[in-house]
PDB file of N, CA and C in Angstrom:
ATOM      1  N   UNK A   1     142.821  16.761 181.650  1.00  0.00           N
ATOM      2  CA  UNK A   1     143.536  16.928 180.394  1.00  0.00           C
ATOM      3  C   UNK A   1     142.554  17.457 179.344  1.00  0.00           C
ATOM      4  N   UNK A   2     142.834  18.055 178.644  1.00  0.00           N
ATOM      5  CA  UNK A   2     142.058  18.832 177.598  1.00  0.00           C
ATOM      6  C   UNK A   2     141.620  17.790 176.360  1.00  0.00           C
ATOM      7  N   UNK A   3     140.973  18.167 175.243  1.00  0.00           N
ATOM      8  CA  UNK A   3     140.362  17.595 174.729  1.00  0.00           C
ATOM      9  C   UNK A   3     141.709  17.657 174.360  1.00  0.00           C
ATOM     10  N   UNK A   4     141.795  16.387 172.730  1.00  0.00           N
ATOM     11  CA  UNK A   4     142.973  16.121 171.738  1.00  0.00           C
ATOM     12  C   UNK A   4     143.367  17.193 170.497  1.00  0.00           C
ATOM     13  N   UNK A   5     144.157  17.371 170.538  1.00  0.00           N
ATOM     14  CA  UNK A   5     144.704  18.886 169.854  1.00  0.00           C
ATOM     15  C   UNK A   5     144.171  18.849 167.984  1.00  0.00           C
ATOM     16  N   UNK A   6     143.907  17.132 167.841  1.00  0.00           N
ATOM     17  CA  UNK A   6     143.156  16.789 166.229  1.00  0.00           C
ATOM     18  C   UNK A   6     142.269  16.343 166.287  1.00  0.00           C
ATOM     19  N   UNK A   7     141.249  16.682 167.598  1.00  0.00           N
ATOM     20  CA  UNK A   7     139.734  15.981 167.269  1.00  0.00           C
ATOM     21  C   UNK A   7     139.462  16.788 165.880  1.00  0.00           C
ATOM     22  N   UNK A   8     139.343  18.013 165.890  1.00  0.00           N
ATOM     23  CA  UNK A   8     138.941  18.173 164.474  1.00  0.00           C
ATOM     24  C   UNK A   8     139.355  17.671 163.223  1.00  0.00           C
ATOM     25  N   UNK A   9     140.106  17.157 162.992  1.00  0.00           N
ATOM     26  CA  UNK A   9     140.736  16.297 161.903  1.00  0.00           C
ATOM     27  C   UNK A   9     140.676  14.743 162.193  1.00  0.00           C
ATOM     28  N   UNK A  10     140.475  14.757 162.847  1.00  0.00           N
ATOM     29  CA  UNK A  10     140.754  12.709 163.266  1.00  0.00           C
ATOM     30  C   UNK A  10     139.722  12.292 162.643  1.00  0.00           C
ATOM     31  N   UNK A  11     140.246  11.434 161.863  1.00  0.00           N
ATOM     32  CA  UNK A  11     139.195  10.825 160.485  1.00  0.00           C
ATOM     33  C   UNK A  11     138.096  10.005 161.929  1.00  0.00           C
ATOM     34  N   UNK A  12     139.045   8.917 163.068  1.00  0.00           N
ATOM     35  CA  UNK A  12     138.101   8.413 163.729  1.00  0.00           C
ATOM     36  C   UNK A  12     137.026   9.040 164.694  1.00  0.00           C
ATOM     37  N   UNK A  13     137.086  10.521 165.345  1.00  0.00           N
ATOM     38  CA  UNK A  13     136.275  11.105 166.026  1.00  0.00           C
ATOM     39  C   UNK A  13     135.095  11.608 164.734  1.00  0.00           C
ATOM     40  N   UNK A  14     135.584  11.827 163.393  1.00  0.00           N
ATOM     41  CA  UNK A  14     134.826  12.373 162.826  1.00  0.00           C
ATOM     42  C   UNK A  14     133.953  12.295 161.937  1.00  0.00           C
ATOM     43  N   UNK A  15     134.204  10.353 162.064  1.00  0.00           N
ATOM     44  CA  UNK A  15     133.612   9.024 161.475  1.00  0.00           C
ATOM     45  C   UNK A  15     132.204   9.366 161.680  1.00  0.00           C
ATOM     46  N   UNK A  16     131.115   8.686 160.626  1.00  0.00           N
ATOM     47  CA  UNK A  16     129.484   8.032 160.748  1.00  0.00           C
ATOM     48  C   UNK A  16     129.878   7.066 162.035  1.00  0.00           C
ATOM     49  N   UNK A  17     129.014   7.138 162.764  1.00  0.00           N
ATOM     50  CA  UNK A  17     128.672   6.145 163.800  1.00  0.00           C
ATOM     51  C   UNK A  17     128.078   4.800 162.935  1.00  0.00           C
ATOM     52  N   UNK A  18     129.208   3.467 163.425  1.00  0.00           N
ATOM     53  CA  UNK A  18     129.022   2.316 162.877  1.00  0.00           C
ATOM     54  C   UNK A  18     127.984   1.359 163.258  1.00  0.00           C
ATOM     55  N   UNK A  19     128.737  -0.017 163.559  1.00  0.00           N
ATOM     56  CA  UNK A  19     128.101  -0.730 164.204  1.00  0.00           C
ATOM     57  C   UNK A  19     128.116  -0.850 165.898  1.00  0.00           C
ATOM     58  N   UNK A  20     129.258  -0.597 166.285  1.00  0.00           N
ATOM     59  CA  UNK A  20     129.347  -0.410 167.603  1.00  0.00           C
ATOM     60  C   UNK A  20     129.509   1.069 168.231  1.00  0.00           C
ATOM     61  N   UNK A  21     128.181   1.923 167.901  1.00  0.00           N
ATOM     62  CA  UNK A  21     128.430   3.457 168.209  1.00  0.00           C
ATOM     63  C   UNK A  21     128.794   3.933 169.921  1.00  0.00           C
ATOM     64  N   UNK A  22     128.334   2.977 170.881  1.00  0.00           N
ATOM     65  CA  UNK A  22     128.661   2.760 172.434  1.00  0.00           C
ATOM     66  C   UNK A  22     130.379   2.427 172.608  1.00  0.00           C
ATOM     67  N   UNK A  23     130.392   1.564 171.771  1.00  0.00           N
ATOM     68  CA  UNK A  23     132.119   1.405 172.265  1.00  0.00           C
ATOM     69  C   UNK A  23     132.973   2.633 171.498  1.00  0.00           C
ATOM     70  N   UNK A  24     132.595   3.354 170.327  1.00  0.00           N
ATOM     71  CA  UNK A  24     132.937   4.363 169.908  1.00  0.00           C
ATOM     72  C   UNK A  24     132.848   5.740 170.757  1.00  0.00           C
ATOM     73  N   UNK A  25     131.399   5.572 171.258  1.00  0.00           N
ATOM     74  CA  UNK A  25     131.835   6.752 172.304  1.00  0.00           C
ATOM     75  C   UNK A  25     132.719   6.890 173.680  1.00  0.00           C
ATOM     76  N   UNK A  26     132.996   5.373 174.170  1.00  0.00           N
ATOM     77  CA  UNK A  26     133.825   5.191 175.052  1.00  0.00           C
ATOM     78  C   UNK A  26     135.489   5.353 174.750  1.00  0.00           C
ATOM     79  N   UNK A  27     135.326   5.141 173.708  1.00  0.00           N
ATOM     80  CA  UNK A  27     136.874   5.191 172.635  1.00  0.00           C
ATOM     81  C   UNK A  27     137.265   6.881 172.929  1.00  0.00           C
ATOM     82  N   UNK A  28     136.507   7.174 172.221  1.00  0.00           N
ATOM     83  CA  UNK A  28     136.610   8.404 172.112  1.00  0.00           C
ATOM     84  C   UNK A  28     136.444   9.435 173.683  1.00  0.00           C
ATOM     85  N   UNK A  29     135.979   8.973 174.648  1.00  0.00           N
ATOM     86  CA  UNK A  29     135.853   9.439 176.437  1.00  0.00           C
ATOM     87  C   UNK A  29     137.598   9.374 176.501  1.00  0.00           C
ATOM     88  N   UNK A  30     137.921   8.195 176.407  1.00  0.00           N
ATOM     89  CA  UNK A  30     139.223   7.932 176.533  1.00  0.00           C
ATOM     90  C   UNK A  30     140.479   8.066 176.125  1.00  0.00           C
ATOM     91  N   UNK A  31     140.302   8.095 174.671  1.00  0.00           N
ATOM     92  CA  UNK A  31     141.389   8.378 174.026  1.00  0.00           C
ATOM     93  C   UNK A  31     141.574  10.430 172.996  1.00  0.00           C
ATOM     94  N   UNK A  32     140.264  10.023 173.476  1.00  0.00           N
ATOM     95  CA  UNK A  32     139.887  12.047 172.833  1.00  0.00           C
ATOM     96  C   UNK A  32     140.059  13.304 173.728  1.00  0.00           C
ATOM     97  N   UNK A  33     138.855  12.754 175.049  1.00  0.00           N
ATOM     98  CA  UNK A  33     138.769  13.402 175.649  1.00  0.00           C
ATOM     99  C   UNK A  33     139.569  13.771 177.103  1.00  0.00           C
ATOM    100  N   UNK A  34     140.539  12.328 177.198  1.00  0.00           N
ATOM    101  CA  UNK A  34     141.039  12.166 178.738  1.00  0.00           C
ATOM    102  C   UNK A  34     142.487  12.028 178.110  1.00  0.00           C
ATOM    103  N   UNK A  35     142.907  11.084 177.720  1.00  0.00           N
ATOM    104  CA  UNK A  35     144.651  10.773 177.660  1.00  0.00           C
ATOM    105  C   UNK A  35     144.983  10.414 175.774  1.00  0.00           C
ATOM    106  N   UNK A  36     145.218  11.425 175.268  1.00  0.00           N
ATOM    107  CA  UNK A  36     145.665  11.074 173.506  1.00  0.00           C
ATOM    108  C   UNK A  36     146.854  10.392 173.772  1.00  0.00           C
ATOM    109  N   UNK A  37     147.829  10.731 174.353  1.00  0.00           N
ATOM    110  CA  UNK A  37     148.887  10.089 174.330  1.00  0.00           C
ATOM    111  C   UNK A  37     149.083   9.037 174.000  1.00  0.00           C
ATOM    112  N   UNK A  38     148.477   8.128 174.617  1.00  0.00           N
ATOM    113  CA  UNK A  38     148.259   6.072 174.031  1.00  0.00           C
ATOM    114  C   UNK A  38     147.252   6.127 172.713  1.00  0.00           C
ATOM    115  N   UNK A  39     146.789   7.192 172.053  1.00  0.00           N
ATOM    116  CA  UNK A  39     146.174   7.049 170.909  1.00  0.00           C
ATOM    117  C   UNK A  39     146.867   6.209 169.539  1.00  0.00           C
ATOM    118  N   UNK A  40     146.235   5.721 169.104  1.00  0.00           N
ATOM    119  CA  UNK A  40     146.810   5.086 167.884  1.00  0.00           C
ATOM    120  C   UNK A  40     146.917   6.419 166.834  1.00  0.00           C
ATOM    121  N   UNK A  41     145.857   6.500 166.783  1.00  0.00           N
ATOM    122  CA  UNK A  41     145.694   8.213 165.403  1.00  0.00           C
ATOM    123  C   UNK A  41     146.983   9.030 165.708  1.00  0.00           C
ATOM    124  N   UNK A  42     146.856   9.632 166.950  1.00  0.00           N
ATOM    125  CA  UNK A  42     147.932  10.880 167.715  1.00  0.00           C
ATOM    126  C   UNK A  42     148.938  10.340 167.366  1.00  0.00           C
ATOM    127  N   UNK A  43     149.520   9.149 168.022  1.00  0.00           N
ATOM    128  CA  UNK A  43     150.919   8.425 167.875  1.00  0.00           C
ATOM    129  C   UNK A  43     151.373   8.779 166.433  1.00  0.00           C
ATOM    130  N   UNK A  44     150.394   8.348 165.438  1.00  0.00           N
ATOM    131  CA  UNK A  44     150.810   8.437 163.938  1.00  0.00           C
ATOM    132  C   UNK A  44     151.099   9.939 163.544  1.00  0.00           C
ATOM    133  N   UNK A  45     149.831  10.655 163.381  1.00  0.00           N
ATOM    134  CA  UNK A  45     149.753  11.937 163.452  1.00  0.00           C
ATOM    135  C   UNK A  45     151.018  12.640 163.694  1.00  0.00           C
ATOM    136  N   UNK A  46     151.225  13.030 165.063  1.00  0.00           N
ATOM    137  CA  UNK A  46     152.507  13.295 165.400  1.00  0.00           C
ATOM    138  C   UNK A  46     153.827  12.975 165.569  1.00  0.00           C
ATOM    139  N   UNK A  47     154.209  11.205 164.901  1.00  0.00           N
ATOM    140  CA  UNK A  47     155.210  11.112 164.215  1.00  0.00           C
ATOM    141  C   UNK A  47     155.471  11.491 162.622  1.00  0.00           C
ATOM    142  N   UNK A  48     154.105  11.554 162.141  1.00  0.00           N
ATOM    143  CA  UNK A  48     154.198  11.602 160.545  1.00  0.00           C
ATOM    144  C   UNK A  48     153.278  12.334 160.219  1.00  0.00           C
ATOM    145  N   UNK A  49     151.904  11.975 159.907  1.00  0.00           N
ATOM    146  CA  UNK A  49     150.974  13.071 159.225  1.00  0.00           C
ATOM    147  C   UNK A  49     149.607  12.412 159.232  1.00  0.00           C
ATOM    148  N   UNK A  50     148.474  13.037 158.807  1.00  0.00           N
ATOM    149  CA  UNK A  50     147.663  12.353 158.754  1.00  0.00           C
ATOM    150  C   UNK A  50     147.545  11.716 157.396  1.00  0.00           C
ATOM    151  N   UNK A  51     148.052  11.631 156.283  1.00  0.00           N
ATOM    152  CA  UNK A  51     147.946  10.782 155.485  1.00  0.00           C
ATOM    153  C   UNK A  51     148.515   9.601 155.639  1.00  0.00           C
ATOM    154  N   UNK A  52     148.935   9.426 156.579  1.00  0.00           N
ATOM    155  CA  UNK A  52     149.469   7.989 156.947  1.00  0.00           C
ATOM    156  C   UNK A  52     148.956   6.924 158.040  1.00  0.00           C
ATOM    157  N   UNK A  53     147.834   8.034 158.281  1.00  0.00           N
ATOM    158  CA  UNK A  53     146.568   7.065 159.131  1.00  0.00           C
ATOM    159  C   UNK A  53     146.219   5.955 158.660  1.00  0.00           C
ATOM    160  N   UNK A  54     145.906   4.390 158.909  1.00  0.00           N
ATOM    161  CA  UNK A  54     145.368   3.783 158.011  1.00  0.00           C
ATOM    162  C   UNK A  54     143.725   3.898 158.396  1.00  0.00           C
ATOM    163  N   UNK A  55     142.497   4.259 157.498  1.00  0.00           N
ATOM    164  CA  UNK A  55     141.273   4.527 157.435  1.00  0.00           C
ATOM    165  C   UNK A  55     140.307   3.161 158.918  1.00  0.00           C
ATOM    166  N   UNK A  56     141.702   2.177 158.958  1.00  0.00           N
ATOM    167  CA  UNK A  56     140.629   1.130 159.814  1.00  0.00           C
ATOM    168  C   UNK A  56     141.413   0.817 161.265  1.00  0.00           C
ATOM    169  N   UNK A  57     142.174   2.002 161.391  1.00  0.00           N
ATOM    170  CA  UNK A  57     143.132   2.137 162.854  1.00  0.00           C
ATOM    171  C   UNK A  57     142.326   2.550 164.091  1.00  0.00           C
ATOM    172  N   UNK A  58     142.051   1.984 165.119  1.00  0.00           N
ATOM    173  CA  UNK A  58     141.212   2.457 165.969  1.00  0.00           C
ATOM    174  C   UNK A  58     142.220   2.837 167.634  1.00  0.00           C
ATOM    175  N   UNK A  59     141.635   3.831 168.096  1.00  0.00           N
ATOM    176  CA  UNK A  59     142.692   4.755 169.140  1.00  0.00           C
ATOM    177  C   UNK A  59     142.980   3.808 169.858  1.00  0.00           C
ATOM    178  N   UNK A  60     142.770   2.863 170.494  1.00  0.00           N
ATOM    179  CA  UNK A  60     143.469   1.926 171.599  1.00  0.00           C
ATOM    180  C   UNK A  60     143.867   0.601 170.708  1.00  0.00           C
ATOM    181  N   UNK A  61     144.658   0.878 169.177  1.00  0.00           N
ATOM    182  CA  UNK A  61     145.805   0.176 168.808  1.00  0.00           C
ATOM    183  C   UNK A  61     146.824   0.543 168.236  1.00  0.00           C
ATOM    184  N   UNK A  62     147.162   1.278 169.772  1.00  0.00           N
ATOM    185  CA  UNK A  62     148.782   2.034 170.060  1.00  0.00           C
ATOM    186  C   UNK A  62     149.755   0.976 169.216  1.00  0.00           C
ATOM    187  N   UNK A  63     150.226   0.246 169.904  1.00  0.00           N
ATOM    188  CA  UNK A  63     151.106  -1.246 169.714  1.00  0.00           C
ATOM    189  C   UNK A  63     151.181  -1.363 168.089  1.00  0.00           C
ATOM    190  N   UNK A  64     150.266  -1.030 167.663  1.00  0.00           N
ATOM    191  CA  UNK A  64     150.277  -1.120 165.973  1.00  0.00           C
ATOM    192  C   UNK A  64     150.460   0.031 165.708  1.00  0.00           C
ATOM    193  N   UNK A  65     150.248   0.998 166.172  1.00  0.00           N
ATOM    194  CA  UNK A  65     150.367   2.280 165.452  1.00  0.00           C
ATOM    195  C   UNK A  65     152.181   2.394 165.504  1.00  0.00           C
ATOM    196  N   UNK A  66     152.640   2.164 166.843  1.00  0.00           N
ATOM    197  CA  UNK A  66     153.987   2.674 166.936  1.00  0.00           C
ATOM    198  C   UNK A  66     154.849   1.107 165.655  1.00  0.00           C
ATOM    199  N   UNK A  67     154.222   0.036 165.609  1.00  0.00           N
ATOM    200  CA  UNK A  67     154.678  -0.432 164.428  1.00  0.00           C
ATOM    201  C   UNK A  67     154.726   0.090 163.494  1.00  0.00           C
ATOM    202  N   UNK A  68     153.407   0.891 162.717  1.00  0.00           N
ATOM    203  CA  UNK A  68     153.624   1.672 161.311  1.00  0.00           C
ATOM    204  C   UNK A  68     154.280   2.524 161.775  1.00  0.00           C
ATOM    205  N   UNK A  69     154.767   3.572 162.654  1.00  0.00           N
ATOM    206  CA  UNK A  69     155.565   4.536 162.709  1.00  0.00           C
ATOM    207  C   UNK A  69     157.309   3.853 162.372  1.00  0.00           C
ATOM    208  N   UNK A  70     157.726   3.002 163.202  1.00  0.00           N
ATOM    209  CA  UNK A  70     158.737   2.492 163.201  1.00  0.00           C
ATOM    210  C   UNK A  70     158.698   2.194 161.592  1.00  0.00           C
ATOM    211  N   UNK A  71     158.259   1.235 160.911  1.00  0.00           N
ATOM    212  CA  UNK A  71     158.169   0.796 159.300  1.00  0.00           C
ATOM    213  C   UNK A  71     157.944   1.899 158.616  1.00  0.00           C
ATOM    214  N   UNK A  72     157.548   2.847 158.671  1.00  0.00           N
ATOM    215  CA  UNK A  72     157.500   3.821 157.715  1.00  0.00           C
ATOM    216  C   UNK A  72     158.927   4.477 157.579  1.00  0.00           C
ATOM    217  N   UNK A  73     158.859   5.319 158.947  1.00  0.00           N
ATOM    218  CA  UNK A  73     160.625   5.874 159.134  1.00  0.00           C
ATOM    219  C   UNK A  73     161.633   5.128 158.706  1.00  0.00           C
ATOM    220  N   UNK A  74     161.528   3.851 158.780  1.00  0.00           N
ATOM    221  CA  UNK A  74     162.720   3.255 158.398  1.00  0.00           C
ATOM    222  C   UNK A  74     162.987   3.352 156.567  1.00  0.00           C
ATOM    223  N   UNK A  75     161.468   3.528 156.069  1.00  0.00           N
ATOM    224  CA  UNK A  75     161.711   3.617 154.412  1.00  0.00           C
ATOM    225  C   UNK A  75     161.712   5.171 153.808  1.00  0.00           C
ATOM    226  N   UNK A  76     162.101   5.882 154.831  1.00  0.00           N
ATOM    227  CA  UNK A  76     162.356   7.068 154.535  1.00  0.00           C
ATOM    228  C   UNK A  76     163.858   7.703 154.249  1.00  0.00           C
TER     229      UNK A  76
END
């Protein structure tokens, strides 16, 4: 599978390396480079936009992401 169609924009690929820069690069093996689909960012992204990312959403918390998608749409 190809890289993710918003690594260039994904606030999280395009983050300072934190405190855990190893589990960030595994994050990113996985959710960037192999399968976006279960991404938390993507999920949002491509129901809505990127201003509706929240800044502390990390790609393998799908389950929450498709919550803010659902809660947002509904106040639309």
């Amino acid at each position: 599978m190809p890289d993710c169609e918003y690594i260039n924009k994904c606030p999280f690929y395009n983050k300072e390396p934190g405190d855990t820069p190893r589990a960030d690069e595994v994050l990113k093996h996985l959710y960037c480079h192999k399968d976006n689909s279960k991404c938390a960012i993507y999920i949002i992204v491509t129901a809505l936009d990127f201003t509706k990312v929240p800044k502390e959403i990390l790609p393998n918390q799908g389950e929450i992401a498709r919550m803010i998608v659902e809660e947002l749409k509904m106040l639309e």
